[in-house]
PDB file of N, CA and C in Angstrom:
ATOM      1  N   UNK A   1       0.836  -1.167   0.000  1.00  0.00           N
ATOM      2  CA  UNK A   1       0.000   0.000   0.000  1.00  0.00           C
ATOM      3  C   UNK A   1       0.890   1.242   0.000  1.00  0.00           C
ATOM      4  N   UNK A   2       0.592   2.201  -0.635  1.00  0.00           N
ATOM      5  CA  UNK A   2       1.458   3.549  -1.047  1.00  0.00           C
ATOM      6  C   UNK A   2       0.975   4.271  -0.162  1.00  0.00           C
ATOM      7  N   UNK A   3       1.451   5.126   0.579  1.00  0.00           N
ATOM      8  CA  UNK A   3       1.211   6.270   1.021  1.00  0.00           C
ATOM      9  C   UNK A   3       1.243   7.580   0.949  1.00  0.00           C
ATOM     10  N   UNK A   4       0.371   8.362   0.365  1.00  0.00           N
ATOM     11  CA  UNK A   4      -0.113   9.476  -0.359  1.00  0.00           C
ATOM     12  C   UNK A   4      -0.239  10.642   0.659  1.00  0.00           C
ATOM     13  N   UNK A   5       0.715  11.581   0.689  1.00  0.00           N
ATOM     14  CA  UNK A   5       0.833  12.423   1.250  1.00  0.00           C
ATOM     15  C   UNK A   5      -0.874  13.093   0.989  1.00  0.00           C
ATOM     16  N   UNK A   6      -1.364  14.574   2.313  1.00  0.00           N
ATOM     17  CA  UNK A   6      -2.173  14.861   1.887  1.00  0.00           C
ATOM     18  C   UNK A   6      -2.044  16.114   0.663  1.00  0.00           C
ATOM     19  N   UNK A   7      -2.779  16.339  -0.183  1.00  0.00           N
ATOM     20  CA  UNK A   7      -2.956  17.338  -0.487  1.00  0.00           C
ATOM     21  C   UNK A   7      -2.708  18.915  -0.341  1.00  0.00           C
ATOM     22  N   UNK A   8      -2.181  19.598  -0.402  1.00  0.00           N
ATOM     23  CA  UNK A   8      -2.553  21.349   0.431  1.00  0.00           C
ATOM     24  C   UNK A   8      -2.896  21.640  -1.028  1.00  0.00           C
ATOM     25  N   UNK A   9      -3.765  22.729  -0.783  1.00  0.00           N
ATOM     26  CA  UNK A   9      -4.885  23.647  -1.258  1.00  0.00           C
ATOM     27  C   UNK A   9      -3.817  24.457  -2.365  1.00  0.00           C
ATOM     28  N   UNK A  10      -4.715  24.550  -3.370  1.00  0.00           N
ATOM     29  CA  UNK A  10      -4.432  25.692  -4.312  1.00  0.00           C
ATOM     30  C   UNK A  10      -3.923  27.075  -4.014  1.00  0.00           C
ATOM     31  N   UNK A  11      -3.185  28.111  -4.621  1.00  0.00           N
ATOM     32  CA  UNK A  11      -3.231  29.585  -3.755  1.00  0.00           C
ATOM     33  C   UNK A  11      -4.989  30.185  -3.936  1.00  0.00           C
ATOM     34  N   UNK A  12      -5.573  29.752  -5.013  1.00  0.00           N
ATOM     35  CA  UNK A  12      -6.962  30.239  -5.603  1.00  0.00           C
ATOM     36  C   UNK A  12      -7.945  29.662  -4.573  1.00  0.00           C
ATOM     37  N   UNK A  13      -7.622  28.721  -3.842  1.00  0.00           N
ATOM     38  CA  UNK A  13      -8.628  28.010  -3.242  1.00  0.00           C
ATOM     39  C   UNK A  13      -8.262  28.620  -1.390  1.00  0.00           C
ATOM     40  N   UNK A  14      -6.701  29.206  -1.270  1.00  0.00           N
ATOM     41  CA  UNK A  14      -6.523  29.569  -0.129  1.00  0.00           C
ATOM     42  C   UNK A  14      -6.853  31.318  -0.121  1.00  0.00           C
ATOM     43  N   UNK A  15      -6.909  32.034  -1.199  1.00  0.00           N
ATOM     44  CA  UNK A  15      -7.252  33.175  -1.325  1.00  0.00           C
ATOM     45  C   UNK A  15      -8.966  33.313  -1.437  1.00  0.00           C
ATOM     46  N   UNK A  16      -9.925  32.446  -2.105  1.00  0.00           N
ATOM     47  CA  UNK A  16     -11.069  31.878  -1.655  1.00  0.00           C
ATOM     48  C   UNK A  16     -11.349  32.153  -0.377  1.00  0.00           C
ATOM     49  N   UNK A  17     -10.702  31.041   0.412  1.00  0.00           N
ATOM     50  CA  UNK A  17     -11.431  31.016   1.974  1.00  0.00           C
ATOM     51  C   UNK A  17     -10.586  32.347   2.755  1.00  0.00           C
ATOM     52  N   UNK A  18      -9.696  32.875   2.192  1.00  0.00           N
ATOM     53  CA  UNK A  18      -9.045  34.038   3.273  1.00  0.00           C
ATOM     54  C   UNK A  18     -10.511  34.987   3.010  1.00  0.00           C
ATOM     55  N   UNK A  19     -10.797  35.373   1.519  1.00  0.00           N
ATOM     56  CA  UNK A  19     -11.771  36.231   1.354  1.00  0.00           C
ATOM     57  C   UNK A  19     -13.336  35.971   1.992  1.00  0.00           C
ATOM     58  N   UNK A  20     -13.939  34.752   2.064  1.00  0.00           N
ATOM     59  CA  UNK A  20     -14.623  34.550   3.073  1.00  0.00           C
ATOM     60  C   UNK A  20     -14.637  34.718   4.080  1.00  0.00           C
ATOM     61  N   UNK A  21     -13.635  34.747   4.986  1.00  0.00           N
ATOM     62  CA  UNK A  21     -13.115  34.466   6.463  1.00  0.00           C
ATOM     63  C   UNK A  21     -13.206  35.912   6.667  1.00  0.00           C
ATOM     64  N   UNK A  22     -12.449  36.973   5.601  1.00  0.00           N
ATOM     65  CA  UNK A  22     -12.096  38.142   5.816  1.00  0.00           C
ATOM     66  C   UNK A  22     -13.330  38.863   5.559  1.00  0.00           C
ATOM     67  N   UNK A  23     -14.742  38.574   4.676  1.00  0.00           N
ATOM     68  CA  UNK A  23     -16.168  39.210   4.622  1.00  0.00           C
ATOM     69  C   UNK A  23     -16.760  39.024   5.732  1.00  0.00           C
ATOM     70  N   UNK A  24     -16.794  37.711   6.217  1.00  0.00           N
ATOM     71  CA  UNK A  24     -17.390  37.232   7.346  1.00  0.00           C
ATOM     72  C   UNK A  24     -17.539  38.021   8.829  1.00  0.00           C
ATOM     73  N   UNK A  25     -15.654  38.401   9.083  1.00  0.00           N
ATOM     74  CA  UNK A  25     -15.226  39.294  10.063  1.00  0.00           C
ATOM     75  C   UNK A  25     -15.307  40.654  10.112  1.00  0.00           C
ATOM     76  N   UNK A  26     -15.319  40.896   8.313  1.00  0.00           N
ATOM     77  CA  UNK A  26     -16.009  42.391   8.623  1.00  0.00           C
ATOM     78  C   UNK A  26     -17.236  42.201   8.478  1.00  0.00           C
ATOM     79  N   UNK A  27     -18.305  41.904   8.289  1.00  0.00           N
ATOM     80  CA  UNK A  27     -19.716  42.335   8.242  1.00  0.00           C
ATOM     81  C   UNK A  27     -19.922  42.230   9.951  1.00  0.00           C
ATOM     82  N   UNK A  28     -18.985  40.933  10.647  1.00  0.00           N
ATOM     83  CA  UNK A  28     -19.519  40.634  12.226  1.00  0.00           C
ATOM     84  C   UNK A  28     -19.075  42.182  13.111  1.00  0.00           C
ATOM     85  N   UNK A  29     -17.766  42.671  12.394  1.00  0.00           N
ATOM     86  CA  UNK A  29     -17.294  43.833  12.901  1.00  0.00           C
ATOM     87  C   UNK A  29     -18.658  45.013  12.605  1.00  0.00           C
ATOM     88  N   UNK A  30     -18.605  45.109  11.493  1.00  0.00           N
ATOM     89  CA  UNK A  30     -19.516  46.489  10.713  1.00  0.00           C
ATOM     90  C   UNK A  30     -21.101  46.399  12.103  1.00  0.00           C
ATOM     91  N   UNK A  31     -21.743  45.392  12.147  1.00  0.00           N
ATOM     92  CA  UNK A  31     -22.526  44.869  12.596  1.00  0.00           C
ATOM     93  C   UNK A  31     -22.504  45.540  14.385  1.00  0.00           C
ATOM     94  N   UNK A  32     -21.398  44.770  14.934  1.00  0.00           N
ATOM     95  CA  UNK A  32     -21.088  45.563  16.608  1.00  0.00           C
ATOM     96  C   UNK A  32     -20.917  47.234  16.344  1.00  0.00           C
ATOM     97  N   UNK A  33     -20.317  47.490  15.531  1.00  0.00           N
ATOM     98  CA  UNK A  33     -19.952  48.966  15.601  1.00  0.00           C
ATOM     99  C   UNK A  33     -21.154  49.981  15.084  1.00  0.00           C
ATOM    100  N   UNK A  34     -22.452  49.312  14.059  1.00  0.00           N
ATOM    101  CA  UNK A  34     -23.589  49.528  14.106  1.00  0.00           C
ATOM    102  C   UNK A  34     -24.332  50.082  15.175  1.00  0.00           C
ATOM    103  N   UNK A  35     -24.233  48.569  16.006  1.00  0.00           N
ATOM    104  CA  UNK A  35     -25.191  48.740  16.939  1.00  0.00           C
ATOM    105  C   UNK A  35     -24.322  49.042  18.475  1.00  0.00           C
ATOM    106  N   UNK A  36     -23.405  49.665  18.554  1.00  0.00           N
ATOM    107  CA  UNK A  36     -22.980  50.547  19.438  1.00  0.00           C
ATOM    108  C   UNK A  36     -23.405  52.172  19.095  1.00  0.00           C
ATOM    109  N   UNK A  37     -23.008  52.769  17.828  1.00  0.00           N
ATOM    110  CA  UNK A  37     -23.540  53.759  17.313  1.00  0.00           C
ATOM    111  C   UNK A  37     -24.998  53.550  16.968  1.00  0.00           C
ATOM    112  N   UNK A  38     -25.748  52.818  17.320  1.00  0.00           N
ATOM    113  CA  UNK A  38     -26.775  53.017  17.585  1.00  0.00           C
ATOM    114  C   UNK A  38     -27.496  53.538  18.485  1.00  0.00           C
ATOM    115  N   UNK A  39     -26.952  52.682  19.629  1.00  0.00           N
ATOM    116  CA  UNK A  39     -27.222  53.104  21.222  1.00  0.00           C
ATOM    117  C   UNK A  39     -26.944  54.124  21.780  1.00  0.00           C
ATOM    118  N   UNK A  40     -25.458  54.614  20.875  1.00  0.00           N
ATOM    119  CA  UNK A  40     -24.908  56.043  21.565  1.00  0.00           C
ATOM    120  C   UNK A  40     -25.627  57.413  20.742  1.00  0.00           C
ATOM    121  N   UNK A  41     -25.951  57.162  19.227  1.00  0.00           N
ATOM    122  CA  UNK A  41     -26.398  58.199  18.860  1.00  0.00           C
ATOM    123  C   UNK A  41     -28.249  58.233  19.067  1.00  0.00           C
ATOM    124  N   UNK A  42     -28.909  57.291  19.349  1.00  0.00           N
ATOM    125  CA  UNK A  42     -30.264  57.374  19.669  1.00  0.00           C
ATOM    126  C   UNK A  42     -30.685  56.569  20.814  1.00  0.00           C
ATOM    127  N   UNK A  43     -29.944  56.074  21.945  1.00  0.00           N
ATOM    128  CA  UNK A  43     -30.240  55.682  23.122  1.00  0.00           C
ATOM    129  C   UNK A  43     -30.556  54.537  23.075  1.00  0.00           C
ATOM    130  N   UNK A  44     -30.179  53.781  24.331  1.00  0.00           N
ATOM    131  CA  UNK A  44     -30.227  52.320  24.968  1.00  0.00           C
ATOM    132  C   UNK A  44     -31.592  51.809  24.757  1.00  0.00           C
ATOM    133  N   UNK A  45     -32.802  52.488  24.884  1.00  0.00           N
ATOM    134  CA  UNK A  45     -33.774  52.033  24.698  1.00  0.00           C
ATOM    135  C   UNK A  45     -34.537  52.068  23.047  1.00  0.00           C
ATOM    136  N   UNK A  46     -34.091  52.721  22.327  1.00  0.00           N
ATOM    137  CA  UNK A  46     -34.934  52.430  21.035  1.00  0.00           C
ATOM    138  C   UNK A  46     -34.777  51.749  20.581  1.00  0.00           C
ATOM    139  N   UNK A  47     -36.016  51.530  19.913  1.00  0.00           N
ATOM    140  CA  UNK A  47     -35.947  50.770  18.636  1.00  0.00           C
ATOM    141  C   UNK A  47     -36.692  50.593  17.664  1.00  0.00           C
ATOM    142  N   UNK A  48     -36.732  49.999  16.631  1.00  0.00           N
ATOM    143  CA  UNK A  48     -36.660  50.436  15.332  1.00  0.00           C
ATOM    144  C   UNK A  48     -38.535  49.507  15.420  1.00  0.00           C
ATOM    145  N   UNK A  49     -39.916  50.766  14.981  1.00  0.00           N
ATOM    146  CA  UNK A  49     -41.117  50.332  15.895  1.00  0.00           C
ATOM    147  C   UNK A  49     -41.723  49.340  14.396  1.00  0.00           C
ATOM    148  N   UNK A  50     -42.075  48.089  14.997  1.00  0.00           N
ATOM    149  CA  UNK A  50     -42.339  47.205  14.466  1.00  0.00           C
ATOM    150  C   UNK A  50     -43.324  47.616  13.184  1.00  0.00           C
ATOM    151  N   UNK A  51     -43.412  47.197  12.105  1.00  0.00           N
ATOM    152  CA  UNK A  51     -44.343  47.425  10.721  1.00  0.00           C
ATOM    153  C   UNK A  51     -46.004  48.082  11.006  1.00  0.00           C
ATOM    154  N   UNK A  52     -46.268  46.589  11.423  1.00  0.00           N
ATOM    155  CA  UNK A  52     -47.752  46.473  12.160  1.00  0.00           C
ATOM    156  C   UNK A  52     -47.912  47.757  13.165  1.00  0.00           C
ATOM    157  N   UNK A  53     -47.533  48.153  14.230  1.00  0.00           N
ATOM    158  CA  UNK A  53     -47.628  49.650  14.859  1.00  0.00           C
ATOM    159  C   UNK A  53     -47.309  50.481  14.222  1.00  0.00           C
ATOM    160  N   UNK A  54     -46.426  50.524  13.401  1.00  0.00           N
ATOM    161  CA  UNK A  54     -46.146  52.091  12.491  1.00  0.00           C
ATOM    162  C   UNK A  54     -47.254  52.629  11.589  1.00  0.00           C
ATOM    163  N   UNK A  55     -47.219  53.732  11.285  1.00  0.00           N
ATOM    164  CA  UNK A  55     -48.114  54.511  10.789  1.00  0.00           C
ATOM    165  C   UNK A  55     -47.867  54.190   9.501  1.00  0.00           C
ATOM    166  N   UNK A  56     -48.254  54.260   8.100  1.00  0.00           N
ATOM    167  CA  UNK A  56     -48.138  54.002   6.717  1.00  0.00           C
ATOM    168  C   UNK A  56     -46.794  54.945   6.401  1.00  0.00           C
ATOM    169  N   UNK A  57     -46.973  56.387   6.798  1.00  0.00           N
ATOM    170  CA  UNK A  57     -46.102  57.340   6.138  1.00  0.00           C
ATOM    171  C   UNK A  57     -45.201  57.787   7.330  1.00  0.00           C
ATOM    172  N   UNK A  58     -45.038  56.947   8.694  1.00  0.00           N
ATOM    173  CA  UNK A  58     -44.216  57.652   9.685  1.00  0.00           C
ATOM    174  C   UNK A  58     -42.526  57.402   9.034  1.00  0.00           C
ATOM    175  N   UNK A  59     -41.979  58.433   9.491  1.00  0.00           N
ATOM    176  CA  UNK A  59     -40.565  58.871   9.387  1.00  0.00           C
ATOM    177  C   UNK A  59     -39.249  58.096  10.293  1.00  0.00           C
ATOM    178  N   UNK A  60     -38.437  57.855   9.694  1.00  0.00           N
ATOM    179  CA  UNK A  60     -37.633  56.977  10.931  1.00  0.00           C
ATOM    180  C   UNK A  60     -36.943  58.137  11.565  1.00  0.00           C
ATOM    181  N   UNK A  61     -35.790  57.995  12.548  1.00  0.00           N
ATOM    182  CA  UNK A  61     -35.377  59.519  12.903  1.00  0.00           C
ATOM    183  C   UNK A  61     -34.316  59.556  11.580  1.00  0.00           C
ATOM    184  N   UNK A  62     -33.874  61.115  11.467  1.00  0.00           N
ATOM    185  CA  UNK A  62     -32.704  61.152  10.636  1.00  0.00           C
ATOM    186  C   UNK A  62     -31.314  60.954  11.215  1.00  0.00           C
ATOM    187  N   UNK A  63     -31.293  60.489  12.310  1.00  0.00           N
ATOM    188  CA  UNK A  63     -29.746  59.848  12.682  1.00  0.00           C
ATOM    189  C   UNK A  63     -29.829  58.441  12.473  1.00  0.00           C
ATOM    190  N   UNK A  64     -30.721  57.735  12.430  1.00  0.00           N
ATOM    191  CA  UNK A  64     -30.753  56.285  12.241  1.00  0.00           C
ATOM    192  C   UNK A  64     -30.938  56.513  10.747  1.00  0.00           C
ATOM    193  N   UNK A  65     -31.151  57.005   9.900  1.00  0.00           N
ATOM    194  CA  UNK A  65     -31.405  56.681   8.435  1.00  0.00           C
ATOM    195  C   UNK A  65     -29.936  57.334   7.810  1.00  0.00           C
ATOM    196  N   UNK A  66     -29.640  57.866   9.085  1.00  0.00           N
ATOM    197  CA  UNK A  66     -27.924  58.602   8.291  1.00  0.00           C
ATOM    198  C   UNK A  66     -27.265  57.175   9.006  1.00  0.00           C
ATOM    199  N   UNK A  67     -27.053  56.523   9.933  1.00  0.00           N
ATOM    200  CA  UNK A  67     -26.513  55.347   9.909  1.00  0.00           C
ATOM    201  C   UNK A  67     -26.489  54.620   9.218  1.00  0.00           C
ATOM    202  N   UNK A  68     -27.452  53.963   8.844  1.00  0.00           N
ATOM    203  CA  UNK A  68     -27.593  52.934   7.695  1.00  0.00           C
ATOM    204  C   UNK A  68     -27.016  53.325   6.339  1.00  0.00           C
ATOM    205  N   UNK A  69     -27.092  54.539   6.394  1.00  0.00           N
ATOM    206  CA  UNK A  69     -26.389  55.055   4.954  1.00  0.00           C
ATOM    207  C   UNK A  69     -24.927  54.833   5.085  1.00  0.00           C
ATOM    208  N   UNK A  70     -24.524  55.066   6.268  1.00  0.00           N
ATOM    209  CA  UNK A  70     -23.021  54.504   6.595  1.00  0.00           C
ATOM    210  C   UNK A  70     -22.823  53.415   6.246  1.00  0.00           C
ATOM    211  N   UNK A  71     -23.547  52.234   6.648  1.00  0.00           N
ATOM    212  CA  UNK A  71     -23.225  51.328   6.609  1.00  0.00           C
ATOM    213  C   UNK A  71     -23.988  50.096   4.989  1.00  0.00           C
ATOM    214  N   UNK A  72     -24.740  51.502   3.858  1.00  0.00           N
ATOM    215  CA  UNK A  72     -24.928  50.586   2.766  1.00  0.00           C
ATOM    216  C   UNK A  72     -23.593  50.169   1.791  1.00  0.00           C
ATOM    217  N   UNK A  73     -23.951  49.307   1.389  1.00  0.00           N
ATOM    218  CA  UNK A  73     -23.257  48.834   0.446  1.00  0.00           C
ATOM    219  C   UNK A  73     -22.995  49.609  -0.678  1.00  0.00           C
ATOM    220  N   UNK A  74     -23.831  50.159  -0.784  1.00  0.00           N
ATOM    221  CA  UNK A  74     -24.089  51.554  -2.143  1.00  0.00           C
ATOM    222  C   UNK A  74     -24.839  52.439  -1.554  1.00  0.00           C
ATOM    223  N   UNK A  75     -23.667  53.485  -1.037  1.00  0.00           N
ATOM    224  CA  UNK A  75     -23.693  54.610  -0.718  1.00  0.00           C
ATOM    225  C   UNK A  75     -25.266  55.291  -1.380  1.00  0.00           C
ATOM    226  N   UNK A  76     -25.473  55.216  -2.349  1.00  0.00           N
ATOM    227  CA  UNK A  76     -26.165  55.969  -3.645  1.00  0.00           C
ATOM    228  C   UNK A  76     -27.854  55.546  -3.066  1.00  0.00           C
ATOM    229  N   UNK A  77     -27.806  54.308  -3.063  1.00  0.00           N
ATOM    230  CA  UNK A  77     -29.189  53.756  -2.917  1.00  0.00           C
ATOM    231  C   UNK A  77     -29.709  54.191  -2.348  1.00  0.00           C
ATOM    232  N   UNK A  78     -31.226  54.623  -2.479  1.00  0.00           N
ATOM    233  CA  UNK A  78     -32.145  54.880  -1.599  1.00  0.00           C
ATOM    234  C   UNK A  78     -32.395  53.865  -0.680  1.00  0.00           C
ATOM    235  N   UNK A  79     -31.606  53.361   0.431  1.00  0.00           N
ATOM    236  CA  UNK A  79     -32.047  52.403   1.099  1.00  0.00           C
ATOM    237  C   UNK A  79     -33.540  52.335   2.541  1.00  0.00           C
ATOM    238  N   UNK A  80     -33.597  53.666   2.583  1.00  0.00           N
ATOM    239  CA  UNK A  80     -34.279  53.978   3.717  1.00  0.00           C
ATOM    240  C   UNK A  80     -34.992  55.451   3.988  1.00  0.00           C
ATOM    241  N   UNK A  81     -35.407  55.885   4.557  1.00  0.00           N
ATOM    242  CA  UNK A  81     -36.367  56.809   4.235  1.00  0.00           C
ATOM    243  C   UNK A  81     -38.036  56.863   4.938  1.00  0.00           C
ATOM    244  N   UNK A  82     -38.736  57.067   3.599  1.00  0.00           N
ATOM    245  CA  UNK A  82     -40.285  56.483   4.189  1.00  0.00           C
ATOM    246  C   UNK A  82     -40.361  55.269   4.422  1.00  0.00           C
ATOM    247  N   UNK A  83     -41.282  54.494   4.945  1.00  0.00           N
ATOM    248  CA  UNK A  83     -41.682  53.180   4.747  1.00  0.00           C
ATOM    249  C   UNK A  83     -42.895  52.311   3.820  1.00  0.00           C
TER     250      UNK A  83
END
């Protein structure tokens, strides 16, 4: 019986999982630092008021809709706003 060393990984297949590993850790980062600047710029207690209670045309505040703009993917998008 031969014995077949194992394998190691491609550089394409180790640059692959670095780039996963490395999206992963920033979105978990982007995510805490969110919701710290959340708490500090609109307080420990809010939060974001469920669909069903909101009014059709209520307004979110404009420090939470300037957050999220921080944190879109495309700056540009209308991500938030009315509801």
């Amino acid at each position: 019986m031969v014995h077949v060393p194992p394998r190691l990984p491609s550089d394409d297949a180790l640059r692959l999982h670095l780039g996963r590993w490395l999206g992963l850790h920033l979105r978990s980062a982007q995510m805490l630092l969110g919701q710290a600047l959340q708490r500090r710029l609109l307080g420990r207690d809010w939060r974001v008021p469920a669909l069903f209670e909101a009014e059709i045309d209520a307004r979110l505040p404009d420090k939470y809709v300037t957050l999220l703009r921080w944190f879109a993917d495309l700056p540009d998008v209308e991500c938030c706003g009315t509801w």
